[in-house]
Protein backbone atom coordinates (compact mmCIF):
# COMPACT_ATOMS: atom_id res chain seq x y z
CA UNK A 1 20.22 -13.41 39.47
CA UNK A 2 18.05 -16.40 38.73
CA UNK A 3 14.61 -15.10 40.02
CA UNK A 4 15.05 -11.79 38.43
CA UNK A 5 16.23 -13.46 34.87
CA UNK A 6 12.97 -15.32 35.81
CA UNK A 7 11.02 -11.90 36.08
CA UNK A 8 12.47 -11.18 33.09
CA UNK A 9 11.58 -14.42 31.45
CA UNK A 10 7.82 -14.08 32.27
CA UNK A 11 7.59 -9.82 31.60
CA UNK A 12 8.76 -10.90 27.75
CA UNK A 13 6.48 -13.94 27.80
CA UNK A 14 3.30 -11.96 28.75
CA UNK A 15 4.66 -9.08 26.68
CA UNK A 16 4.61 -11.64 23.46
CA UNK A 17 1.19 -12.88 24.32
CA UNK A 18 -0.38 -9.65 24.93
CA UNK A 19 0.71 -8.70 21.31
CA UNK A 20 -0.31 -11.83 19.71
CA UNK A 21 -3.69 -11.25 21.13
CA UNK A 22 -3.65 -7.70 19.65
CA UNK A 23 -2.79 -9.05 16.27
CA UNK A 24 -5.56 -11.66 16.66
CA UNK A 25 -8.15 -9.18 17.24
CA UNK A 26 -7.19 -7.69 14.08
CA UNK A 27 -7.74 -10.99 12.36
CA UNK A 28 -10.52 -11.60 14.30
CA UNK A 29 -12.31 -7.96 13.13
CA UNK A 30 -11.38 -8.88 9.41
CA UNK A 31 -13.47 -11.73 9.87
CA UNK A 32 -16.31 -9.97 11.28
CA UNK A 33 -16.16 -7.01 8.58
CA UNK A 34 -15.46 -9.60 5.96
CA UNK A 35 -19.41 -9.96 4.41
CA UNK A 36 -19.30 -6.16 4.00
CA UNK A 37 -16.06 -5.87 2.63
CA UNK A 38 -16.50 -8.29 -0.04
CA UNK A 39 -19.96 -6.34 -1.24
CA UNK A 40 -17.88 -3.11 -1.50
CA UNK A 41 -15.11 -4.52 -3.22
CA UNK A 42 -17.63 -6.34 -5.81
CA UNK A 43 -19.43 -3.25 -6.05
CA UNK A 44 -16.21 -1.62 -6.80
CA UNK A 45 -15.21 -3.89 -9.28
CA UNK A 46 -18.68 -4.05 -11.26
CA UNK A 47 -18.59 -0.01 -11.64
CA UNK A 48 -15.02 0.04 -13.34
CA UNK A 49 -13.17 0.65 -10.02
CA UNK A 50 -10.93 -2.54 -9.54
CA UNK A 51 -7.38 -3.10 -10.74
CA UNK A 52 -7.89 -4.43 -13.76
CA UNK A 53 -9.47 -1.45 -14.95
CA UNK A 54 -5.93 0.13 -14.83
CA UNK A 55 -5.47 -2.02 -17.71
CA UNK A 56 -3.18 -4.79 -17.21
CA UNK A 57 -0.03 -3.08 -18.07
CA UNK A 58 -0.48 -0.05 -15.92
CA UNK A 59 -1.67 -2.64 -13.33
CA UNK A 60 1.89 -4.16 -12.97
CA UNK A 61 3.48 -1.09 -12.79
CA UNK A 62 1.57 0.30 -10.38
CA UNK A 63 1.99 -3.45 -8.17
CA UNK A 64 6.34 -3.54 -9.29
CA UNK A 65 6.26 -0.27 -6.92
CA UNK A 66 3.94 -0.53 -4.23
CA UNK A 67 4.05 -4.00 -3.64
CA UNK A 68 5.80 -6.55 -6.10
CA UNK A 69 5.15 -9.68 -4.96
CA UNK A 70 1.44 -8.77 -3.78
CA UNK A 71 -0.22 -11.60 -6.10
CA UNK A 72 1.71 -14.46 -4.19
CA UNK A 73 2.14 -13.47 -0.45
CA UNK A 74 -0.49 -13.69 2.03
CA UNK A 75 -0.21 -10.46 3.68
CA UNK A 76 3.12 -9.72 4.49
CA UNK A 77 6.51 -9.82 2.98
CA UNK A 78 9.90 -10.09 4.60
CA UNK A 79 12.18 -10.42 1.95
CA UNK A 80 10.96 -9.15 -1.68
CA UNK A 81 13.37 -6.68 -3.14
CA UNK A 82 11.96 -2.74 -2.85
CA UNK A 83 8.87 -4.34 -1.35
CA UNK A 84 8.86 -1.77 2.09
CA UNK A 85 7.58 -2.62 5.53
CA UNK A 86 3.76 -2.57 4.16
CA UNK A 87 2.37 -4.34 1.61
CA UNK A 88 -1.16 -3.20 0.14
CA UNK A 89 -3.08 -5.44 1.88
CA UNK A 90 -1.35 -3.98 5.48
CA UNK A 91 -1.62 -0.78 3.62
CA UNK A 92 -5.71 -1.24 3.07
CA UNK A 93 -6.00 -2.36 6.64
CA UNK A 94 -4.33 0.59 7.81
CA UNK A 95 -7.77 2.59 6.93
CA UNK A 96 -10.07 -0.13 7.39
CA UNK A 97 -9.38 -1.44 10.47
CA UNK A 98 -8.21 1.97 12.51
CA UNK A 99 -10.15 5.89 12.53
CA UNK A 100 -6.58 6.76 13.58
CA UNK A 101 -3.96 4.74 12.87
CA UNK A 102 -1.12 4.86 15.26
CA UNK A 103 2.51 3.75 14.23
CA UNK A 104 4.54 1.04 16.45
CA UNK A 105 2.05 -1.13 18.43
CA UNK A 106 -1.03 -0.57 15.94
CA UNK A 107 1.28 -1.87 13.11
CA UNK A 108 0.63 -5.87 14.82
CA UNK A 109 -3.10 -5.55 14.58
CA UNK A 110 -2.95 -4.12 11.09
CA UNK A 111 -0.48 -6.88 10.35
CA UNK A 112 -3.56 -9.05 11.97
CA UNK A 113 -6.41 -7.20 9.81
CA UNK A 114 -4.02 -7.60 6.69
CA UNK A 115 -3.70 -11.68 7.52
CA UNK A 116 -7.57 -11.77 7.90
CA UNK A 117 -8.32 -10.04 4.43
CA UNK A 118 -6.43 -12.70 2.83
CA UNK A 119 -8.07 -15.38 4.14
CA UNK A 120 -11.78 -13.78 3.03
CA UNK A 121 -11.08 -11.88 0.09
CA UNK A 122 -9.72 -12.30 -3.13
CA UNK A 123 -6.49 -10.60 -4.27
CA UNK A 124 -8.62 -8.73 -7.04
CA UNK A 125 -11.37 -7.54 -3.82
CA UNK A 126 -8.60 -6.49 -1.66
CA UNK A 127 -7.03 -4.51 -4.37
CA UNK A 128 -10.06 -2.73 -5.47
CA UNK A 129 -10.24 -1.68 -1.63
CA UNK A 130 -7.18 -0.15 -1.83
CA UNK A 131 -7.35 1.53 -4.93
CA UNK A 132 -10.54 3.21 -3.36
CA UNK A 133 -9.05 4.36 0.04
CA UNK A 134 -5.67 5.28 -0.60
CA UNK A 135 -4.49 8.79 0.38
CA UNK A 136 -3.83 10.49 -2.81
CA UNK A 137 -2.46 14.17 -2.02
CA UNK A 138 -4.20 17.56 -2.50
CA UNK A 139 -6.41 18.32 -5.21
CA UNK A 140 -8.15 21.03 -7.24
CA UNK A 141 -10.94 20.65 -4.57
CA UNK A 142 -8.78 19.62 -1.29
CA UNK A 143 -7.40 16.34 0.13
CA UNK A 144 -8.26 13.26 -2.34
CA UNK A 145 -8.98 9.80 -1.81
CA UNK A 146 -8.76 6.87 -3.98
CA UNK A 147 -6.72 6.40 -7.07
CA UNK A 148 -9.39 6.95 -10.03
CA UNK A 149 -10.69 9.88 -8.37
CA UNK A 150 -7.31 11.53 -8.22
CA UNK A 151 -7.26 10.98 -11.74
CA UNK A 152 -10.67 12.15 -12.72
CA UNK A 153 -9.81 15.36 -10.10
CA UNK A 154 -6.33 15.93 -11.62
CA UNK A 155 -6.07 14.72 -15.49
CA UNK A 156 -9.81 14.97 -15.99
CA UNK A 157 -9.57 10.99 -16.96
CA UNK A 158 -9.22 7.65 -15.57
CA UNK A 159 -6.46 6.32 -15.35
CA UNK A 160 -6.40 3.78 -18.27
CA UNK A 161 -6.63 6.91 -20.55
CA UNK A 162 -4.49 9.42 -18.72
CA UNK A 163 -1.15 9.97 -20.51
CA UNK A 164 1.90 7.52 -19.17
CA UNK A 165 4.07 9.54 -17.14
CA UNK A 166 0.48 11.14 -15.87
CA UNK A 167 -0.38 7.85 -14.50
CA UNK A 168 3.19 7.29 -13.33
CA UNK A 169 2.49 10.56 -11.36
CA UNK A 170 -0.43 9.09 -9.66
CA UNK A 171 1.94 5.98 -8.48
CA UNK A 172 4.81 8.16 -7.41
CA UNK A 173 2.57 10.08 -5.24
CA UNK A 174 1.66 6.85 -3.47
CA UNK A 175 4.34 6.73 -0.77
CA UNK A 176 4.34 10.16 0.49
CA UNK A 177 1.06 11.94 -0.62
CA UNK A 178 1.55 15.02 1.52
CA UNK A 179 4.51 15.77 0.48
CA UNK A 180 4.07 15.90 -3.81
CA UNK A 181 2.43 18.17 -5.74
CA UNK A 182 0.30 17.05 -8.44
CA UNK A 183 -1.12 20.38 -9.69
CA UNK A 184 2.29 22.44 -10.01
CA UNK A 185 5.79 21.42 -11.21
CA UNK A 186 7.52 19.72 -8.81
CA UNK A 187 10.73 18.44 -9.16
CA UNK A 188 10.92 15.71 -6.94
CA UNK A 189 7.99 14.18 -7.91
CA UNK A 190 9.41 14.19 -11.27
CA UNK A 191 12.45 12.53 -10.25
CA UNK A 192 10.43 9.76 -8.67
CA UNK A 193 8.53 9.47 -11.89
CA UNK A 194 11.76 9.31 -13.67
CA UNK A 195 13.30 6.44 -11.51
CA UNK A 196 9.87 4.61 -11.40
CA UNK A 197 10.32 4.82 -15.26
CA UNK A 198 13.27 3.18 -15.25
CA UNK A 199 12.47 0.39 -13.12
CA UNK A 200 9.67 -0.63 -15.19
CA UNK A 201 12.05 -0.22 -18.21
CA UNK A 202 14.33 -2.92 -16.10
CA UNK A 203 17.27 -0.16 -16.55
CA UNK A 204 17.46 -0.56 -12.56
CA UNK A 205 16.74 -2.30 -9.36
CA UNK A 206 16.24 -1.25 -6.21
CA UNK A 207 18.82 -1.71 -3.60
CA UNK A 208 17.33 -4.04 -1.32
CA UNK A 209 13.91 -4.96 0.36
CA UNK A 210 13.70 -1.87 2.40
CA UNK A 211 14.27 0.70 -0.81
CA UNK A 212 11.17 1.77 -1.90
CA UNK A 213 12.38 5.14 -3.16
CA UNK A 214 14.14 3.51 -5.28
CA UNK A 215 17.82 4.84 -4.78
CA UNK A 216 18.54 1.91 -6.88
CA UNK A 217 17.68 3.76 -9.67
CA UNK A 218 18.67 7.35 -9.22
CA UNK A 219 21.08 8.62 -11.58
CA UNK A 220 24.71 9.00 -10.79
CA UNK A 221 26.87 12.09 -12.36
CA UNK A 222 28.93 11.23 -15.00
C-alpha cells in the first residue's frame, strides 16, 4: 500500500510539474510576442480603437459585465462577484496565444499567456487587444471580429454614438456570439440586454462569482 501511494505520490507530482511548465510557456510566449503586441495595441489606441474611445461611461459598463474587477487583478480572478472563469485578459490570450484554442488543458497556458500580458502591457494595451479580436457574431457581411467593427457593420456607427441599448446589444452578445442575433429580433438577446440594464442601473446583482448571465437579475413573476 505504501509503494503504490508512493506511485501515486510521484504520477500527481510530475502531473503538477508538467502543467506548470505548460503554463510557463504561455508566460514565456507573452514575453516573446510582447514588443509586437504593444505596437498593435498603441496603434490601436492612436486610430480611435482603445477603450476609452467607448467613452468612459459605456467603458464601465461594458468592464461591470465582462470582467468587473479587470482594472485591479493581474490576470485572473477567483472570487469577484459575476466575474466568470475568464477574465479579458485570459479572454485576449485565448486568440493570441492559440490558432485553435482547445478547452481543459489549453486553459493553463492561456492562464500563462494572460499572466505574461500583465506583466508587459498596460491595462489600456491589453484592452484595446481585446476590443479588436473578440468574436462578435454574424454580420451583414458574415462572421465579425472586433467590437467597433461590429458596430460600424451593424448600427452603421461606433460605438460611442450608437444608441444605448444598441451598444448594450454589442455587450450582451459578448458571451455567446454564435448564439444571438444582432440583425433580427431576438428575444433572448433582448432579455440579456434587459438584465445587463439593470445591473448597471444597480436594480440587481448577480448571484455569485460564477453568474455571468446574470440570473441575478432576471425578473421573477409577480
Amino acid at each position: 500500500m505504501r509503494r503504490i501511494f508512493k506511485y501515486l505520490s510521484l504520477v500527481v507530482a510530475l502531473l503538477v510539474a508538467a502543467l506548470a511548465a505548460y503554463g510557463g510557456k504561455g508566460f514565456y510566449d507573452a514575453n516573446l510576442a510582447s514588443e509586437d503586441l504593444r505596437s498593435q495595441a498603441n496603434e490601436l489606441i492612436k486610430v480611435g480603437r482603445g477603450g476609452a474611445d467607448l467613452g468612459a461611461e459605456r467603458l464601465q459598463w461594458l468592464l461591470r459585465v465582462q470582467d468587473p474587477a479587470y482594472r485591479t487583478h493581474s490576470g485572473v480572478d477567483f472570487s469577484t462577484v459575476g466575474a466568470g472563469a475568464t477574465t479579458i485578459s485570459q479572454s485576449v490570450s485565448k486568440r493570441l496565444a492559440f490558432e485553435h484554442f482547445q478547452p481543459g488543458i489549453g486553459k493553463v497556458r492561456q492562464t500563462g499567456y494572460a499572466l505574461g500580458l500583465e506583466q508587459n502591457l498596460t491595462k489600456d494595451q491589453i484592452l484595446a487587444l481585446w476590443l479588436d479580436t473578440v468574436e462578435m457574431g454574424r454580420g451583414p457581411q458574415g462572421w465579425m471580429t472586433g467590437f467597433f467593427e461590429a458596430s460600424a457593420e451593424v448600427f452603421g456607427a461606433p460605438p460611442s454614438q450608437v444608441a444605448e441599448k444598441e451598444f448594450l446589444s454589442l455587450v450582451a452578445v459578448l458571451i455567446a456570439p454564435s448564439s444571438f442575433d444582432l440583425l433580427r429580433t431576438d428575444e433572448e438577446l433582448a432579455a440579456r440586454v434587459e438584465r445587463i440594464e439593470r445591473m448597471i442601473a444597480d436594480e440587481c446583482a448577480p448571484l455569485d462569482h460564477g453568474d455571468v448571465w446574470l440570473e441575478g437579475c432576471r425578473r421573477t413573476a409577480s
